[in-house]
Protein backbone atom coordinates (compact mmCIF):
# COMPACT_ATOMS: atom_id res chain seq x y z
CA UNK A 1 88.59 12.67 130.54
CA UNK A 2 86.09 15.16 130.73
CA UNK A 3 87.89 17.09 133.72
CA UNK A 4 91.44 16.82 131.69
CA UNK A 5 89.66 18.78 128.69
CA UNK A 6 88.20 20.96 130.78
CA UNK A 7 91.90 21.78 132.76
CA UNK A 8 92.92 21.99 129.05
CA UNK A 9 90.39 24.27 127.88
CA UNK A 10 91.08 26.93 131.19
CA UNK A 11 94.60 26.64 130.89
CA UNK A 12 94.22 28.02 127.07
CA UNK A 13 92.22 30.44 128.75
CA UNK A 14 94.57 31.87 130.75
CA UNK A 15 97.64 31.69 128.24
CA UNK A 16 95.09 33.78 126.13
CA UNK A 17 94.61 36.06 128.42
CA UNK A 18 98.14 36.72 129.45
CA UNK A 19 99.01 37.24 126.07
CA UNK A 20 96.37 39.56 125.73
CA UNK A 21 97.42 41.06 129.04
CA UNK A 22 101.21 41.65 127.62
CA UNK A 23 100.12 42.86 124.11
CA UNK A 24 98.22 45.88 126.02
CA UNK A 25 100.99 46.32 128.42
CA UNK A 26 103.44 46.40 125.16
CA UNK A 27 100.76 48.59 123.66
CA UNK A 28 100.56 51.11 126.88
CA UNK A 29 104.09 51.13 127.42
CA UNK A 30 104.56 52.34 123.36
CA UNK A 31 101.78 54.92 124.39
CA UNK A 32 103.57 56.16 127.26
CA UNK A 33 106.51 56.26 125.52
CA UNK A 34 105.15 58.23 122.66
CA UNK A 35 101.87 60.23 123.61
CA UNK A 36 101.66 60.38 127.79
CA UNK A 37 104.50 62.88 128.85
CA UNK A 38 104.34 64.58 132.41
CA UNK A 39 108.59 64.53 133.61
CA UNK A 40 110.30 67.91 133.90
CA UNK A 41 112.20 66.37 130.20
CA UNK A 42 108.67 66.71 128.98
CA UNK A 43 108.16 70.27 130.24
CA UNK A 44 111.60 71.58 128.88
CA UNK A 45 111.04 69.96 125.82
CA UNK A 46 107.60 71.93 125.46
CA UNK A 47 109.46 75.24 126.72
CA UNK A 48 112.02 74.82 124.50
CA UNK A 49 110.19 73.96 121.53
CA UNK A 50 107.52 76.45 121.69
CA UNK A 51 109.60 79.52 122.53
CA UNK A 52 111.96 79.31 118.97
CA UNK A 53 109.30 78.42 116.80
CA UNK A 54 108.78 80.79 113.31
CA UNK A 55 110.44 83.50 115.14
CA UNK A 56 114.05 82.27 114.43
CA UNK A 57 113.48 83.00 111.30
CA UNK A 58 112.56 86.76 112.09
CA UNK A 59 115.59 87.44 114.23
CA UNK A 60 118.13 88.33 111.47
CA UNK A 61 115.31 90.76 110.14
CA UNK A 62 115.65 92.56 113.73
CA UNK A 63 119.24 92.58 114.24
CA UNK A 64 118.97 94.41 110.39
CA UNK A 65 116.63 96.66 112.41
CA UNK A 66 118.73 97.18 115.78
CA UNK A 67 121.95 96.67 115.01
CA UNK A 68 124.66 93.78 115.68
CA UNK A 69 125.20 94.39 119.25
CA UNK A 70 121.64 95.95 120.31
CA UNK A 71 120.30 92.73 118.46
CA UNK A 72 122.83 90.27 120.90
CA UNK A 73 122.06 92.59 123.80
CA UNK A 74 118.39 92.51 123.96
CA UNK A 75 118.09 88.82 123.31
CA UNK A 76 119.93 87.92 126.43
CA UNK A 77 118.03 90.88 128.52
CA UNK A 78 114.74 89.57 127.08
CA UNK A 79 115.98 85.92 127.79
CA UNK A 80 116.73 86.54 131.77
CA UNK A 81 113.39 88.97 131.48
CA UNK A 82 110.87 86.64 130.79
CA UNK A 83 112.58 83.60 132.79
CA UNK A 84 112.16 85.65 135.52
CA UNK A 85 108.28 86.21 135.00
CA UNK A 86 107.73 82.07 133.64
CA UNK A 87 108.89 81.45 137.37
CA UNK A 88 106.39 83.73 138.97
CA UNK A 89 103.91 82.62 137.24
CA UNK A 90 104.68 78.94 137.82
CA UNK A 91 105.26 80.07 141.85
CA UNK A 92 101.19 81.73 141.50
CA UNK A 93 100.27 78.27 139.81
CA UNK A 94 101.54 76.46 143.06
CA UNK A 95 100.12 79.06 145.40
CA UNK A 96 96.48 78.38 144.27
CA UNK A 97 96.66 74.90 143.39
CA UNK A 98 97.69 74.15 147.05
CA UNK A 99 94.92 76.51 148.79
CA UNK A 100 92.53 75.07 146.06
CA UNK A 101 93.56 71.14 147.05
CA UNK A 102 93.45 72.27 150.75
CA UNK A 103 89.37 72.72 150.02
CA UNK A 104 89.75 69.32 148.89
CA UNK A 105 89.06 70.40 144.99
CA UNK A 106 89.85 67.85 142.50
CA UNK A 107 91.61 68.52 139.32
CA UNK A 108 91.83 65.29 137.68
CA UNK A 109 89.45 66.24 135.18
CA UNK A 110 89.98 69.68 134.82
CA UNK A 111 93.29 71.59 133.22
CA UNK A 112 94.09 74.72 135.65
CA UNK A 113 94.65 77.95 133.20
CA UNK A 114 96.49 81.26 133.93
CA UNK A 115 93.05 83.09 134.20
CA UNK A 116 91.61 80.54 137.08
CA UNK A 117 95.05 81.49 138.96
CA UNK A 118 94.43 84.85 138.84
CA UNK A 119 90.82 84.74 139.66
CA UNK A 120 91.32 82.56 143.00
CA UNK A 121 94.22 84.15 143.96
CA UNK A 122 93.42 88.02 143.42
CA UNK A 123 89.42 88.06 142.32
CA UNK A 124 87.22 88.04 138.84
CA UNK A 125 88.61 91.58 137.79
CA UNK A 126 92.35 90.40 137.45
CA UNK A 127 90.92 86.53 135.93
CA UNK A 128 89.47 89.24 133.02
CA UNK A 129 92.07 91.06 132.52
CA UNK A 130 94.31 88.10 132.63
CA UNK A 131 91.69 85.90 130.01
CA UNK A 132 91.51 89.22 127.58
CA UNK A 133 94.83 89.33 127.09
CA UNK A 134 95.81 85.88 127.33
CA UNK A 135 93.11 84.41 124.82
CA UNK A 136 93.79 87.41 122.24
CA UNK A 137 98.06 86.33 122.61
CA UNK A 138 97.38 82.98 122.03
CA UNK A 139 94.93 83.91 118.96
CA UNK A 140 97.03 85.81 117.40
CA UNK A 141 100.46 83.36 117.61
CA UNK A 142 98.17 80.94 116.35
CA UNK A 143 97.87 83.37 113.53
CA UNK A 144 101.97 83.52 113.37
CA UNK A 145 101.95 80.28 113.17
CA UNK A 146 99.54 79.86 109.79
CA UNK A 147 101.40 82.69 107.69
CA UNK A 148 104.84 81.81 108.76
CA UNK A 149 103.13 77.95 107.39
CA UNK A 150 102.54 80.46 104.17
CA UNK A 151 105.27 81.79 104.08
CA UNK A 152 107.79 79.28 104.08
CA UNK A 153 105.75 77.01 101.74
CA UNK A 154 106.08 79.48 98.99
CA UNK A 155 110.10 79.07 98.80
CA UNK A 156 109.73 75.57 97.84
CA UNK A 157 106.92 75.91 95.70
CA UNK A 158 105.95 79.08 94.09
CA UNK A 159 103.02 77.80 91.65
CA UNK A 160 100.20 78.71 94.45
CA UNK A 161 100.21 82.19 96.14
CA UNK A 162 100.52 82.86 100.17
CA UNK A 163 97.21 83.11 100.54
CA UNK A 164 96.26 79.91 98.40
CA UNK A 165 98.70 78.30 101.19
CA UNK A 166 97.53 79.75 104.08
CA UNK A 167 93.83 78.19 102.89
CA UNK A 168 95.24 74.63 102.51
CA UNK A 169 97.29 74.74 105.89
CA UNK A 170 94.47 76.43 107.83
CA UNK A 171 92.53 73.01 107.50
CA UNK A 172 95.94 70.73 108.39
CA UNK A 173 96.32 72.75 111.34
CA UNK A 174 92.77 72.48 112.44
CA UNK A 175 93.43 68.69 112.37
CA UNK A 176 95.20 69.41 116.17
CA UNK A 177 91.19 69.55 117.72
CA UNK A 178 92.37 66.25 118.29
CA UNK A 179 95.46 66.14 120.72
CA UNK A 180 93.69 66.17 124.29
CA UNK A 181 96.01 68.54 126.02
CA UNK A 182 99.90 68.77 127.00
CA UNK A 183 100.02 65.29 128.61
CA UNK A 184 100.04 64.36 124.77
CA UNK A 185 102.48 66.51 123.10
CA UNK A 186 105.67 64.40 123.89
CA UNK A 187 106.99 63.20 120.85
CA UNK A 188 105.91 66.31 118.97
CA UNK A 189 107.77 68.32 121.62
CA UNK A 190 110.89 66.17 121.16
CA UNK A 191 110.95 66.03 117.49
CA UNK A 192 109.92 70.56 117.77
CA UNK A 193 113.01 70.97 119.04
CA UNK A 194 115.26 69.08 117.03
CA UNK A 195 113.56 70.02 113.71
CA UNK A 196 114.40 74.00 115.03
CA UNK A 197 118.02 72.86 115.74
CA UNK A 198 118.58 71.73 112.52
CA UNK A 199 116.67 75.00 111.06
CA UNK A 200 119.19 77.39 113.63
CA UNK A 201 122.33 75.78 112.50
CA UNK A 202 121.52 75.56 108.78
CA UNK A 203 120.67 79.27 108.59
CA UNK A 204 124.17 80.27 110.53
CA UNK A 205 126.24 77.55 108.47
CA UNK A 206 124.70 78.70 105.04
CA UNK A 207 125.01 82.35 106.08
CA UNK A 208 128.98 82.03 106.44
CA UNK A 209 129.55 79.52 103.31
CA UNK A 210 127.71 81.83 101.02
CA UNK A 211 130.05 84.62 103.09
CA UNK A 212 129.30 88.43 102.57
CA UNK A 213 126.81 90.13 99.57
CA UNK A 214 128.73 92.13 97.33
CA UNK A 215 128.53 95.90 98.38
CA UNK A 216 126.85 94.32 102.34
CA UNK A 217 125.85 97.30 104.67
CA UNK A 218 125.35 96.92 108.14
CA UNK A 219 123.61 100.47 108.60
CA UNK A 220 121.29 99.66 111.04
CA UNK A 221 119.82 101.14 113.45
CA UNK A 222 118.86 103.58 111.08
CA UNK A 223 115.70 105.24 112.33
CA UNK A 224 114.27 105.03 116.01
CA UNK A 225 110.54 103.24 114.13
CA UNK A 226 113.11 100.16 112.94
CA UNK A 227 114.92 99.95 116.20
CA UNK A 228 112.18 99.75 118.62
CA UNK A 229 110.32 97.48 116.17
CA UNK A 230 113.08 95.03 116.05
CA UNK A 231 113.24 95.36 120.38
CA UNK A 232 109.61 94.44 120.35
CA UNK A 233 110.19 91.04 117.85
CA UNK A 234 112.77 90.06 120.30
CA UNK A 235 110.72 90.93 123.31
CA UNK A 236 107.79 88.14 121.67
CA UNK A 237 110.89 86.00 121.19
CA UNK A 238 111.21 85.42 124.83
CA UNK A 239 107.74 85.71 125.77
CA UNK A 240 106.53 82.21 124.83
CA UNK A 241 105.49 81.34 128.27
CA UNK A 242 101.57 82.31 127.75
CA UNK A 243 101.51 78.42 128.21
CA UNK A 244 103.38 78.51 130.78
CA UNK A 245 100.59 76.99 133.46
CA UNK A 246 99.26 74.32 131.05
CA UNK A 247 102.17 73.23 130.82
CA UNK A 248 102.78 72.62 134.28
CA UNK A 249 99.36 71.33 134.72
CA UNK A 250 100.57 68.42 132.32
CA UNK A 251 103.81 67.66 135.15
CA UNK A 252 103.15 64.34 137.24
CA UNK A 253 105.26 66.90 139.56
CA UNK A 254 104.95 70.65 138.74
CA UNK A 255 107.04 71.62 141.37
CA UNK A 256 110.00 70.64 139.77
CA UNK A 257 109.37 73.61 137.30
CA UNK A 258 111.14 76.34 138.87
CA UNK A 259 114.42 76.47 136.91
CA UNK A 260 112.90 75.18 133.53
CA UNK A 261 111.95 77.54 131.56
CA UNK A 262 115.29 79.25 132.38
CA UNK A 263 117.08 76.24 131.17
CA UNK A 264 114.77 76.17 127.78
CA UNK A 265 116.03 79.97 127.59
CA UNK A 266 119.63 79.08 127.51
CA UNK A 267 119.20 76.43 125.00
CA UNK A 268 117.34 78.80 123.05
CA UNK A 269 119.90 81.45 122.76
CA UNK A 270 122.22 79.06 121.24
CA UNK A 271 120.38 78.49 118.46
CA UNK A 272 118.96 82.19 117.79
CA UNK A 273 122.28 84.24 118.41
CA UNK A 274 124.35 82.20 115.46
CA UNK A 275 121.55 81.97 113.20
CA UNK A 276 120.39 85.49 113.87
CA UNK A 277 124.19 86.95 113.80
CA UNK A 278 125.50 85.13 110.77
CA UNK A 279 122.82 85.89 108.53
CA UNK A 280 122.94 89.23 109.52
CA UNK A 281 126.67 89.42 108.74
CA UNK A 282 126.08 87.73 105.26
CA UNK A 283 123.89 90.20 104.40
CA UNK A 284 123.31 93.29 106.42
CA UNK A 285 120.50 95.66 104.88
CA UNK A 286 119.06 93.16 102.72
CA UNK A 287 117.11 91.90 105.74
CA UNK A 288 115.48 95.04 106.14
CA UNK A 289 113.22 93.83 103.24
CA UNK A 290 113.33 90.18 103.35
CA UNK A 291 111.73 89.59 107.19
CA UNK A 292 111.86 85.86 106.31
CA UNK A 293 115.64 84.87 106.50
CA UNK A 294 115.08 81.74 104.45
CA UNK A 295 114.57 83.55 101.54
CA UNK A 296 117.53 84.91 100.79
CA UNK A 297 119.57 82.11 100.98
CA UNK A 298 120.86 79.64 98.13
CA UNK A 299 117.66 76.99 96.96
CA UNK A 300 119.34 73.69 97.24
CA UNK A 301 118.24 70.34 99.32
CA UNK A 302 119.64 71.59 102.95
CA UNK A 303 116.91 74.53 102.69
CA UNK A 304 114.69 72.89 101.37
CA UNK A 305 114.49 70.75 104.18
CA UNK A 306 114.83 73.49 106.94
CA UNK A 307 111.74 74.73 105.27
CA UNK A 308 110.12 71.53 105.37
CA UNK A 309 111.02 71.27 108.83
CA UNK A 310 110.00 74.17 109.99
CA UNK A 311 106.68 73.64 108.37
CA UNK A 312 106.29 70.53 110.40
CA UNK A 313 107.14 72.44 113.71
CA UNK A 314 104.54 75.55 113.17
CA UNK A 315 102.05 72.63 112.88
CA UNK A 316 103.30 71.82 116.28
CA UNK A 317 103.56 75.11 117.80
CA UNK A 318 100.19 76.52 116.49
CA UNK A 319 98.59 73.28 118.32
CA UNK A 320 100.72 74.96 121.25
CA UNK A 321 99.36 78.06 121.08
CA UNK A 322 95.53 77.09 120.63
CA UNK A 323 95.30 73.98 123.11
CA UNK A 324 94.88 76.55 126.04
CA UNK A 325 91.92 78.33 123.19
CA UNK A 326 90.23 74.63 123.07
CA UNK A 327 90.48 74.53 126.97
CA UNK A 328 88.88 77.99 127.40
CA UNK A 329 85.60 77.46 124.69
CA UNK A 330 85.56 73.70 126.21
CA UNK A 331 84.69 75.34 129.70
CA UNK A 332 82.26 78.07 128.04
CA UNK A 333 80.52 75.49 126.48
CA UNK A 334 80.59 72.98 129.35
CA UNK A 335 82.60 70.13 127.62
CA UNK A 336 86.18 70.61 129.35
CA UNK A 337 85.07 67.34 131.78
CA UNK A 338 83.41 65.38 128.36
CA UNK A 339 86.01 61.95 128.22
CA UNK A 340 84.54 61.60 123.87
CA UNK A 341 87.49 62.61 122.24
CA UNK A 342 85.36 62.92 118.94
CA UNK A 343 83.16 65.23 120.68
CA UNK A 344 85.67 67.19 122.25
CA UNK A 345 87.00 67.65 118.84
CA UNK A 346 84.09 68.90 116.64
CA UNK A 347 83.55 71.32 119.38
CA UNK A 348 86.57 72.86 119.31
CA UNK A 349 86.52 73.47 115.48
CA UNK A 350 84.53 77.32 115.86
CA UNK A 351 88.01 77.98 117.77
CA UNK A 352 90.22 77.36 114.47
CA UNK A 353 87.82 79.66 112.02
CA UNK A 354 88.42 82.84 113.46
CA UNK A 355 92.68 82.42 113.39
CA UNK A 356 91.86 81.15 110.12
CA UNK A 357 90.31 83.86 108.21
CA UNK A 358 92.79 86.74 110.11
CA UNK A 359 95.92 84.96 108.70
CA UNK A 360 94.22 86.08 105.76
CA UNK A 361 93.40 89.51 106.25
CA UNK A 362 96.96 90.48 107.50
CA UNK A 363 99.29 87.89 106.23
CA UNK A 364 102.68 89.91 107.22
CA UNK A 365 105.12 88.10 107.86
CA UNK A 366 107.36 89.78 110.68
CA UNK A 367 105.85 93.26 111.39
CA UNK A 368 102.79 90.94 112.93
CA UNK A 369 105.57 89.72 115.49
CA UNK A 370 106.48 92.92 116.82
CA UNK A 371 102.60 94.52 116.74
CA UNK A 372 101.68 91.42 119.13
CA UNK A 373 104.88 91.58 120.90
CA UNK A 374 104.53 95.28 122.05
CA UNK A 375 100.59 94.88 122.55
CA UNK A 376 99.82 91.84 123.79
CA UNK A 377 103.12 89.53 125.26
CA UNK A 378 104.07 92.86 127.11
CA UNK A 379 100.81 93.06 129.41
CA UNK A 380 100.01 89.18 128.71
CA UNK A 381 103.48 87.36 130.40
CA UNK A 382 105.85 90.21 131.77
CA UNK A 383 103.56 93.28 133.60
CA UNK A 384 101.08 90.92 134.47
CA UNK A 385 102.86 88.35 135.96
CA UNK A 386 104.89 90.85 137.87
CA UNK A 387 101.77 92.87 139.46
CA UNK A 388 99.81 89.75 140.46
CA UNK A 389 103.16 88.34 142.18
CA UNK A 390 103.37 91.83 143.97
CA UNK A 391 99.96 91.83 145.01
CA UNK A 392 99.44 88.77 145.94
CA UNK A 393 102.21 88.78 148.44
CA UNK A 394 101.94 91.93 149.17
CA UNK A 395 100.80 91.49 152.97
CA UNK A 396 103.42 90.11 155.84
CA UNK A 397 100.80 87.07 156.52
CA UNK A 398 100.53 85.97 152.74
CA UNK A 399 104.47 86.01 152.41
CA UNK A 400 104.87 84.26 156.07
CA UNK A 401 102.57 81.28 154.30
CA UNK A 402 103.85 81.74 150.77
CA UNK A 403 104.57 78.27 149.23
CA UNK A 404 107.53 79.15 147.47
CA UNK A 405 109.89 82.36 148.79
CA UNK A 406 111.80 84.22 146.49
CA UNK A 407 115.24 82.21 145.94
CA UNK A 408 118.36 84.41 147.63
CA UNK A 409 120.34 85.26 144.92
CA UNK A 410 117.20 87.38 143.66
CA UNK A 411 117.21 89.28 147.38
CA UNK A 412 114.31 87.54 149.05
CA UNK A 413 111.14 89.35 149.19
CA UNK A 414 112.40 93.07 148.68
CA UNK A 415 114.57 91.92 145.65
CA UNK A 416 111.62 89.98 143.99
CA UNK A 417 109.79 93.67 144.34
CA UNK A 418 112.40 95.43 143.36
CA UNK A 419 112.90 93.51 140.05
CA UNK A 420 108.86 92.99 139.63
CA UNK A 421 108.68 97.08 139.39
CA UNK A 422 111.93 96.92 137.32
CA UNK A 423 110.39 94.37 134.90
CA UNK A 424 106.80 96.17 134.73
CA UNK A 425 108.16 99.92 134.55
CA UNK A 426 110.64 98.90 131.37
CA UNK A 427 108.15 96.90 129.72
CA UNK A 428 105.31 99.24 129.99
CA UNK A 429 107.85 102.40 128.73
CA UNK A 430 110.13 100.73 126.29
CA UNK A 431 108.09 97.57 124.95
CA UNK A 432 104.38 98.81 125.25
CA UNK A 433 105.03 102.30 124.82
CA UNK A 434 107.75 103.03 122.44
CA UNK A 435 107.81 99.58 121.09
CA UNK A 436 104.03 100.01 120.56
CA UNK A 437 103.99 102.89 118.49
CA UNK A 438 107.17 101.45 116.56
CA UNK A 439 105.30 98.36 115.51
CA UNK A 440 101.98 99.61 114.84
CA UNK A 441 103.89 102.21 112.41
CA UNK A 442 105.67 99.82 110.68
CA UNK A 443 102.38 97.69 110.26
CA UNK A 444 99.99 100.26 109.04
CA UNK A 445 102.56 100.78 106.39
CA UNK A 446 102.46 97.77 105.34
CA UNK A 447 98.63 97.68 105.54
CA UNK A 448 99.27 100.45 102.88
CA UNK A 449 101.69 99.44 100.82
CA UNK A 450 100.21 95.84 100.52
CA UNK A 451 96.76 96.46 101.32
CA UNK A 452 94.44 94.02 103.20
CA UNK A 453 93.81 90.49 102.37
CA UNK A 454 97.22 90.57 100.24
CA UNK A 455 97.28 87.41 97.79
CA UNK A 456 100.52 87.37 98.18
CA UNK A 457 102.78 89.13 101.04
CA UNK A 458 106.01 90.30 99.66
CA UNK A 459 105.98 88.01 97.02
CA UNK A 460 108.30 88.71 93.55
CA UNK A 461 106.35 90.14 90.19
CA UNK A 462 105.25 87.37 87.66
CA UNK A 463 107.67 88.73 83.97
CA UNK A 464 105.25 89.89 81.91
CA UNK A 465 104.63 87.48 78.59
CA UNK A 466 107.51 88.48 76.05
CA UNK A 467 105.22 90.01 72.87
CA UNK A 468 108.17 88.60 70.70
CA UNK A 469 107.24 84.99 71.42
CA UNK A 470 105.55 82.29 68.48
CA UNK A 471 101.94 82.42 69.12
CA UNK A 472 100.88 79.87 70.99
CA UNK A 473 99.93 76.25 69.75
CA UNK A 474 97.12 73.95 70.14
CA UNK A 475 97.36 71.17 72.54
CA UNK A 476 96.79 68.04 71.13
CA UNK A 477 97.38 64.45 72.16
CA UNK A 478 99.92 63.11 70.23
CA UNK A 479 102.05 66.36 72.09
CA UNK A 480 103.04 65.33 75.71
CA UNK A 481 103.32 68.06 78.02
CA UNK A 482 106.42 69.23 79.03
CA UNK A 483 107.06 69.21 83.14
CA UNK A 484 106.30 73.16 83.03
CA UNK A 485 103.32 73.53 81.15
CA UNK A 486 100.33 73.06 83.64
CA UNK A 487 99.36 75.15 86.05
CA UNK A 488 97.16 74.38 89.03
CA UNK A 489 94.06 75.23 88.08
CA UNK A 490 93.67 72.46 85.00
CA UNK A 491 94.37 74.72 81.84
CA UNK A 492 98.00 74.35 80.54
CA UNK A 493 99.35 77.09 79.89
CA UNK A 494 100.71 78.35 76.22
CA UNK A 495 103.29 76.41 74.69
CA UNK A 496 105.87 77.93 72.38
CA UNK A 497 107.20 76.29 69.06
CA UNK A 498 110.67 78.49 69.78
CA UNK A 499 113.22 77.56 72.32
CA UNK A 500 113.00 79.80 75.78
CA UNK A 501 115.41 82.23 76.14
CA UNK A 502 118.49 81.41 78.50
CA UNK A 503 117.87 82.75 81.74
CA UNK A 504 119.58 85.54 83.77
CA UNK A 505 122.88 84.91 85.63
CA UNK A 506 121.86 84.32 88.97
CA UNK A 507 123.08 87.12 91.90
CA UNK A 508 124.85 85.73 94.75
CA UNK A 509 124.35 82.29 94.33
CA UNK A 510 120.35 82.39 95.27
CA UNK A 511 117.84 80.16 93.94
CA UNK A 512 116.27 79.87 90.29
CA UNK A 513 113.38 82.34 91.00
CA UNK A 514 114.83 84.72 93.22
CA UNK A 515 116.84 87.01 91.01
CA UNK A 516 113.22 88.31 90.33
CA UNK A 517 112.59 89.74 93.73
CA UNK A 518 111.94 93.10 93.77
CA UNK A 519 112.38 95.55 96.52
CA UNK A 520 109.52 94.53 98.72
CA UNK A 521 110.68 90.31 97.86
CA UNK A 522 111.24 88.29 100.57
């Protein structure tokens, strides 16, 4: 009897156990479905996602700048540009990871960054070079990331200013400390890119429904300043691949990277040429002062929920942009191996303060794009790329045992040169150099015209408080509020005892606040 309960007792055992055993499988399986991502689906997802981003909402605001056909020109020049340089930088990832894992070096606890390339493949004065520039991009489109969060915000609700915004999404966005690296962006990837699609087609839809401004003008390019600014925006556009070897790292197979990004490009294009040419067409010069395309067109549900959208995806993206950041003080501070999740995470906090508090020194929206576009994406993913590929190969024994050879169609190794010096002489001429001093004009006079620390970038004026209105009444009690008379800050505002005037007929079918903008207004 005594044997039977104890076969009884073991055989619960193990039909606990195996239950156990499938509720974790159930549970991993959900996990890998969700969080652990490392297919070349997963990598184009992550290309994809992070290369639209804010800027789509930029682009009509260049082709304003450049012109209609300049504008459709330079985004598939740009697009082909910086696929070209996303593949030799993935080709310099392979060519030190297999000399590294040759020396038997083990990376299963350590995330390989663009720097570490260049420092085992060319020495420590390219891996500075390469971390100076790389580490300032990546700070600064986390910046991009936090006003264009601002920004957008503000069309849906206008009772806090930008800078009030920027505040409360600076601490959401510092809540991505916690996502371990690009193995764990998967969903977030996924749902990126399809929260951008929607964005894309909604702005090119809307643009042709609410058909041509009265009086549109499509002057542009008007002065050489606007034209090479707008070049610049587009050349950022396109030069999303700063992340390019994280990324990669993430692949179960990184080989299978080559054509990716250029794939992500294409995909790209046909959501930023519609959205950028039909709002352009809608309303031509207009954009020259609005550099936020959402905000000139109608307030109704559909954009309100591109802008909701889109506030969900610059969470994403600026997690993009500063994972490599967390990787870099991780290894600084000797906590890149650490498997505490919690202590990865309250380290990494210091990174977040800095981006913080320079969204709020120079919260513009747009002319930011093109200043880090012309200074920092030009040396950071085009020249860069294109030098160390050049060097690196540059003797007959290092090409003879090059992983990867240039593919044919390019022209083998002397076409690869050829369109390396191609790639860094344009760049350094037209996007550092004239595209430099474009955008740095264009932002210093916005510096001036806004000033520093602006409380509210491009923002309309507040109407001044009629002096023909009752004086105001005490609040009492027994007098419910109506829905419009508290503010924010806890004091409710002044009530009148006469009916509000009827307000102005509203201009070409925009939104309830924005017949107020003013010339500056986004």
């Amino acid at each position: 009897m005594a044997s039977e309960t104890a076969a009884g007792s073991a055989l619960a055992d193990e039909k606990a156990e195996a239950m156990e055993q499938q509720e974790a499988g159930g549970k991993s399986r959900l996990s890998g479905l969700l969080w652990h991502g490392g297919s070349a689906y997963d990598a184009w997802f992550s290309c994809a996602s992070n290369q639209v981003a804010q800027v789509l909402l930029t682009l009509p605001y260049s082709f304003a700048q450049l012109g209609m056909l300049s504008g459709i020109l330079f985004q598939l020049f740009y697009g082909l540009l910086g696929s070209w340089t996303a593949y030799l930088i993935s080709i310099l990832y392979l060519e030190y990871r297999t000399r590294k894992e040759k020396d038997k070096v083990d990376f299963r606890n350590h995330v390989i960054q663009w720097f570490e390339v260049l420092d085992g493949l060319l020495g420590r004065h390219w891996r500075n070079v390469g971390l100076a520039f790389n580490c300032t991009f990546l700070l600064f489109g986390s910046v991009i990331q936090l006003i264009g969060c601002a920004s957008n915000i503000y069309y849906v609700n206008d009772h806090l200013d930008k800078r009030t915004w920027t505040y409360i999404f600076g601490a959401c966005c510092a809540t991505t400390v916690f996502i371990p690296s690009f193995h764990n962006y998967r969903v977030w990837s996924f749902l990126g890119l399809l929260m951008t699609t929607y964005t894309a087609w909604y702005i090119a839809v809307a643009s042709l429904v609410h058909g041509q401004v009265e009086g549109v003008r499509h002057s542009g390019p008007t002065t050489i300043m606007l034209y090479f600014t707008g070049a610049t925006n587009i050349l950022y556009t396109f030069g999303g691949h700063a992340v390019t070897v994280e990324i990669m790292h993430a692949m179960w197979r990184p080989q299978k990277f080559k054509a990716i990004y250029l794939l992500a490009t294409l995909y790209v294009l046909t959501l930023t040429l519609p959205s950028a040419s039909a709002a352009y067409w809608a309303f031509g010069d207009q954009l020259l002062t609005h550099s936020n395309a959402l905000s000139l067109l109608p307030r109704d549900a559909w954009r309100d929920a591109a802008v909701v959208l889109m506030l969900i995806h610059q969470f994403i993206t600026f997690g993009f942009a500063c994972t490599p950041l967390y990787f870099v003080w991780e290894k600084l501070i000797g906590l890149h191996d650490c498997k505490s999740l919690c202590k990865r995470a309250a380290a990494r906090l210091p990174v977040v303060v800095p981006i913080w508090f320079l969204a709020i020194i120079f919260p513009f929206f747009g002319p930011i794009n093109s200043a880090v576009g012309s200074l920092l994406v030009s040396f950071t993913v085009y020249i860069i790329p294109a030098m160390a590929h050049m060097v690196t190969f540059r003797s007959p024994q290092s090409r003879e045992n090059a992983v990867e050879r240039p593919p044919r169609f390019a022209g083998g190794w002397t076409g690869a040169y050829v369109i390396n010096s191609f790639v860094v002489a344009w760049v350094l001429v037209v996007g550092f150099g004239f595209g430099g001093w474009a955008s740095i004009t264009n932002f210093v006079q916005q510096v001036s015209t806004f000033g520093l620390f602006a409380k509210c970038y491009q923002c309309p004026p507040r109407p001044a408080a009629s002096p023909f209105l009752s004086p105001p009444v005490a609040f009492s009690p027994s007098m419910p509020p109506t829905p419009f008379s508290f503010n924010f800050t806890g004091i409710f505002a002044p009530m009148s005892s006469t009916p509000s005037p009827a307000p102005a007929p509203m201009p070409f079918g925009l939104g309830h606040h924005h017949h107020r903008h003013h010339r500056h207004g986004l």
